[in-house]
N, C-alpha and C. Protein backbone atom coordinates (compact mmCIF):
# COMPACT_ATOMS: atom_id res chain seq x y z
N UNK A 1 57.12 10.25 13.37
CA UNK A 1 56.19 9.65 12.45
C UNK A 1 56.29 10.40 11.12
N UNK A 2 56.29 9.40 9.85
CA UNK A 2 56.67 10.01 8.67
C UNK A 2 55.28 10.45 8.25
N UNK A 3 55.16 11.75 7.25
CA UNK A 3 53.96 11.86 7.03
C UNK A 3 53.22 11.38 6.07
N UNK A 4 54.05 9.86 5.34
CA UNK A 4 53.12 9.05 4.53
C UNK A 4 52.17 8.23 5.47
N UNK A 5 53.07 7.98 7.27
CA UNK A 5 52.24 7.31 7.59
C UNK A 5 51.29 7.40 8.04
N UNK A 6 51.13 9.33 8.18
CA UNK A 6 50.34 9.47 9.23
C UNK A 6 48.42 9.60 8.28
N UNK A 7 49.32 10.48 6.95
CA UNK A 7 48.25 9.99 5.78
C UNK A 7 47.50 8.94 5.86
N UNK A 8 48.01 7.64 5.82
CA UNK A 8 47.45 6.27 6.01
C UNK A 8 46.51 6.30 7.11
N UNK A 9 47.28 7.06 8.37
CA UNK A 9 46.90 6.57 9.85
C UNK A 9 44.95 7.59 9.29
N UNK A 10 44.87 8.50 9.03
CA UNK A 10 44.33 9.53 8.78
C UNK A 10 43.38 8.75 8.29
N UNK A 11 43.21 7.96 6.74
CA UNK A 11 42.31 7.29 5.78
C UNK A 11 42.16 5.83 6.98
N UNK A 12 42.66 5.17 7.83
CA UNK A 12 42.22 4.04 8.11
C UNK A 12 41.38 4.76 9.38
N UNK A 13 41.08 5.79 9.89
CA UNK A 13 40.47 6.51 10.99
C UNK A 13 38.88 6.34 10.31
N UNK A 14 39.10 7.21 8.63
CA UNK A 14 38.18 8.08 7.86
C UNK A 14 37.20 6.42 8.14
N UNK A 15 38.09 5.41 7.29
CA UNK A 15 37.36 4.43 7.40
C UNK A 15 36.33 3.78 8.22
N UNK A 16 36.92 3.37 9.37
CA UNK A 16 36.32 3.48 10.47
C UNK A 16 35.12 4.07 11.40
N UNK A 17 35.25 5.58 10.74
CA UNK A 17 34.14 6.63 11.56
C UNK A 17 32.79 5.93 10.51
N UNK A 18 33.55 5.68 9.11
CA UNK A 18 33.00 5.83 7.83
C UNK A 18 31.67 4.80 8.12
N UNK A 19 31.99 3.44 8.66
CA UNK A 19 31.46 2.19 8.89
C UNK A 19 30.92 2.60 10.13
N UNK A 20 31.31 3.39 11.33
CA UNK A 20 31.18 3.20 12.68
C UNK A 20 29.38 4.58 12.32
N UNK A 21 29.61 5.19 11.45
CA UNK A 21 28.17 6.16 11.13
C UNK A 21 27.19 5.44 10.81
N UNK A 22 27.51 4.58 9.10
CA UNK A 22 26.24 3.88 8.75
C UNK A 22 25.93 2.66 10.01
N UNK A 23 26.93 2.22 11.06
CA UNK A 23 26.66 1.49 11.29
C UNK A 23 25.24 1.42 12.79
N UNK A 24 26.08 2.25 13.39
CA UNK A 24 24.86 2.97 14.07
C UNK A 24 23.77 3.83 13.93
N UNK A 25 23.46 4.41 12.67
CA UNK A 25 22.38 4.76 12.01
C UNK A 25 21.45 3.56 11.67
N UNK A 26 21.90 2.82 11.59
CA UNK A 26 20.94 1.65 11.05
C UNK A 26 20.45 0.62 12.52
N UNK A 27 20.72 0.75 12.68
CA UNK A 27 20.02 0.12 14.82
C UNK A 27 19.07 0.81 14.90
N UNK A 28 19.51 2.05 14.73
CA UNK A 28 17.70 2.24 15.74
C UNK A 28 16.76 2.60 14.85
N UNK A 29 16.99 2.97 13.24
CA UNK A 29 15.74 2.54 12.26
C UNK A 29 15.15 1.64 12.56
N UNK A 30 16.63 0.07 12.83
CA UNK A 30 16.48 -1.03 12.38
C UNK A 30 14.77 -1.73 13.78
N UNK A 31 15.52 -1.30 14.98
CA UNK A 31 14.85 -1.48 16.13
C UNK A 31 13.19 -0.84 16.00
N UNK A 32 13.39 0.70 15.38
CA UNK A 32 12.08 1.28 15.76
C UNK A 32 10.88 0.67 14.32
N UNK A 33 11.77 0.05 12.96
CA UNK A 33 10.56 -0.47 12.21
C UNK A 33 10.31 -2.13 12.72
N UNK A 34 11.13 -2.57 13.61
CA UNK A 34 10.13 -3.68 14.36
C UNK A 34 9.18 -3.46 15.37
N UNK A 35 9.26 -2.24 16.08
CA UNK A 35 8.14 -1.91 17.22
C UNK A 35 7.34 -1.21 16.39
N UNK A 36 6.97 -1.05 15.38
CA UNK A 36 6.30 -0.68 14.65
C UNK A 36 4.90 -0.85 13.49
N UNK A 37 5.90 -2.11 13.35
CA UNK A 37 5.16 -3.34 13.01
C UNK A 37 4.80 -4.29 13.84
N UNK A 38 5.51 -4.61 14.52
CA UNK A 38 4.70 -5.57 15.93
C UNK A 38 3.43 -4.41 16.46
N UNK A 39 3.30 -3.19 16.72
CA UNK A 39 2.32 -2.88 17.23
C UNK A 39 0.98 -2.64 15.82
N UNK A 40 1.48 -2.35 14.77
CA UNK A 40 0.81 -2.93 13.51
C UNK A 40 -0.11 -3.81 14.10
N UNK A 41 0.59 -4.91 14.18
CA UNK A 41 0.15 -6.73 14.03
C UNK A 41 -0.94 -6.77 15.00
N UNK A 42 -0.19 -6.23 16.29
CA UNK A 42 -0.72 -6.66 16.95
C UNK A 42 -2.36 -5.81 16.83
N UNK A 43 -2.02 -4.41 16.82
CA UNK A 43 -3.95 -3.91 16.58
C UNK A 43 -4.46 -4.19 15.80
N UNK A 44 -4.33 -4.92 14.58
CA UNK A 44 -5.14 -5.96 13.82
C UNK A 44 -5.23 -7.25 13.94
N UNK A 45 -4.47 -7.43 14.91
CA UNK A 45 -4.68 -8.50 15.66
C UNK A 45 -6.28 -8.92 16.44
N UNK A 46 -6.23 -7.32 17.60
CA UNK A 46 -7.40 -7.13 18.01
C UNK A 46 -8.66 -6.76 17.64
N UNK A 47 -7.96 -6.06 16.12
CA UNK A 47 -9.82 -5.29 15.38
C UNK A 47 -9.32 -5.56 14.18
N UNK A 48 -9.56 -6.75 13.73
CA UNK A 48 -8.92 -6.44 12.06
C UNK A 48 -10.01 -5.61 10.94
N UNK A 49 -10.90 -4.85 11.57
CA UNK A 49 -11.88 -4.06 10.57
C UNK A 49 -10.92 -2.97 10.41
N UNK A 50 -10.36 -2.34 11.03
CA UNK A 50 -9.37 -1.57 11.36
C UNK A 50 -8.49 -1.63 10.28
N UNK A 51 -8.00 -2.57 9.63
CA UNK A 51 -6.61 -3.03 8.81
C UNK A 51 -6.19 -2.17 8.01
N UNK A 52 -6.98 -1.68 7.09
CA UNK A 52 -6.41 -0.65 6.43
C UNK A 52 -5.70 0.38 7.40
N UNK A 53 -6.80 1.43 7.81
CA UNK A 53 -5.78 2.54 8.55
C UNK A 53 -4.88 2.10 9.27
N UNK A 54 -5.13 0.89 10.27
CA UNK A 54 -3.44 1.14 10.17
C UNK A 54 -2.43 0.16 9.69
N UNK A 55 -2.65 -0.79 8.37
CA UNK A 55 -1.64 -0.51 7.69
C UNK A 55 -0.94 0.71 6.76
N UNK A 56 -1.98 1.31 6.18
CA UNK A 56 -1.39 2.55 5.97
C UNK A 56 -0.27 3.48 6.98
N UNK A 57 -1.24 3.93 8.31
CA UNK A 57 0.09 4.66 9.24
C UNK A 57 1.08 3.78 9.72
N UNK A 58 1.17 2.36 9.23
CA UNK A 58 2.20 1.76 9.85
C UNK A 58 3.52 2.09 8.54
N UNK A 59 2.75 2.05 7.55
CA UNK A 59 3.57 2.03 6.44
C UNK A 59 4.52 3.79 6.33
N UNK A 60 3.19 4.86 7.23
CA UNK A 60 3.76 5.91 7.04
C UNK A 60 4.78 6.03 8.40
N UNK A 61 4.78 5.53 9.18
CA UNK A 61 5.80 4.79 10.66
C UNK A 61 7.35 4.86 9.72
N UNK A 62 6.83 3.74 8.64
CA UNK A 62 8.14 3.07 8.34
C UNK A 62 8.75 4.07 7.46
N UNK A 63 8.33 4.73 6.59
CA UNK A 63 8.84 5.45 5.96
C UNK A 63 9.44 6.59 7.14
N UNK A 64 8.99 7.37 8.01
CA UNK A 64 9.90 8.25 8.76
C UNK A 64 10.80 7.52 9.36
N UNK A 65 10.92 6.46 10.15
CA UNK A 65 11.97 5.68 10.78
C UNK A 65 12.61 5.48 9.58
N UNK A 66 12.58 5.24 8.40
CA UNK A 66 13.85 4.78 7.56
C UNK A 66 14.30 6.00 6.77
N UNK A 67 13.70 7.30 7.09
CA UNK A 67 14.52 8.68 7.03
C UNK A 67 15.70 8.47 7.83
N UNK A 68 15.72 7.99 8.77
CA UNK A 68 16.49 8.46 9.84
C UNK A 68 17.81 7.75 9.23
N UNK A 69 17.56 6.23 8.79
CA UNK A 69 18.96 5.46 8.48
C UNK A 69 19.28 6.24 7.11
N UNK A 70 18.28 6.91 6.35
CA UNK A 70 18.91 7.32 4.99
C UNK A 70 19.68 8.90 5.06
N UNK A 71 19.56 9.48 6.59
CA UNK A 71 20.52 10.39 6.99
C UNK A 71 21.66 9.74 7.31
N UNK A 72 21.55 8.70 8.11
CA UNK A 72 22.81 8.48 8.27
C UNK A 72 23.59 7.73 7.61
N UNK A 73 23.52 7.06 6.24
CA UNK A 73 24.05 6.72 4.82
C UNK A 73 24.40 7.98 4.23
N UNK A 74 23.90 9.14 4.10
CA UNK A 74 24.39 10.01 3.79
C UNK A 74 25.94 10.97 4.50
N UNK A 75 25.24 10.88 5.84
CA UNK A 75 26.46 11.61 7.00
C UNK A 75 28.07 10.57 6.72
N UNK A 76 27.70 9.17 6.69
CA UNK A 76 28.63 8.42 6.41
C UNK A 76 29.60 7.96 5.22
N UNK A 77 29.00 8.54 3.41
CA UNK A 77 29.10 9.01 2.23
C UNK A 77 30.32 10.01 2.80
N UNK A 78 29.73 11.16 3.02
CA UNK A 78 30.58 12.26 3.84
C UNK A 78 31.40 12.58 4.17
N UNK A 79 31.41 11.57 5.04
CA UNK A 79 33.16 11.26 5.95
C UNK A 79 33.89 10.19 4.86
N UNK A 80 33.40 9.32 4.58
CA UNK A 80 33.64 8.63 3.50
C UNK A 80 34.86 9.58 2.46
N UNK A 81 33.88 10.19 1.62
CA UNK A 81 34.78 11.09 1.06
C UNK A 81 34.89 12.63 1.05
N UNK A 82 35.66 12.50 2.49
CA UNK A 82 36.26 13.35 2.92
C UNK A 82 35.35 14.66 2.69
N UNK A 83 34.07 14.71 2.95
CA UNK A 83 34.00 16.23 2.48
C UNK A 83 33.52 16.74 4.48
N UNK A 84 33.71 16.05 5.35
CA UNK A 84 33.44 16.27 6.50
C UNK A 84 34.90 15.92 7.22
């Protein structure tokens, strides 16, 4: 194997991990800000005097679950370019 190709072989890997990071980082944000909000809904469903607090902690829910995908946009940047 020549080592232009293996260069190539190397960047179409990078690629790959590159897509295969953000891509599974974003599932289980994606999963945990729907159980999140469905359980939202649903306890104002049952007490809507309630609504505020917890739309507020639902909102503060969503913001830590979408830490999680904005680590892994970052981890995937990374490999991206090459600094991992």
């Amino acid at each position: 194997m020549e080592a232009t190709e293996l260069v190539l072989n190397v960047e179409g890997l990078r690629l790959i991990a590159t897509a295969l990071a953000i891509g599974l980082a974003a599932i289980g944000p994606g999963i945990g800000i729907g159980i999140v909000a469905s359980g939202a809904l649903q306890a104002i469903g049952r007490n809507p005097e309630i609504q505020g607090t917890v739309v507020t902690y639902m909102f503060l829910g969503i913001a830590f679950t979408e830490a999680l995908a904005i680590f892994g946009l970052v981890i995937s940047f990374l490999i991206g370019f090459n600094v991992l």
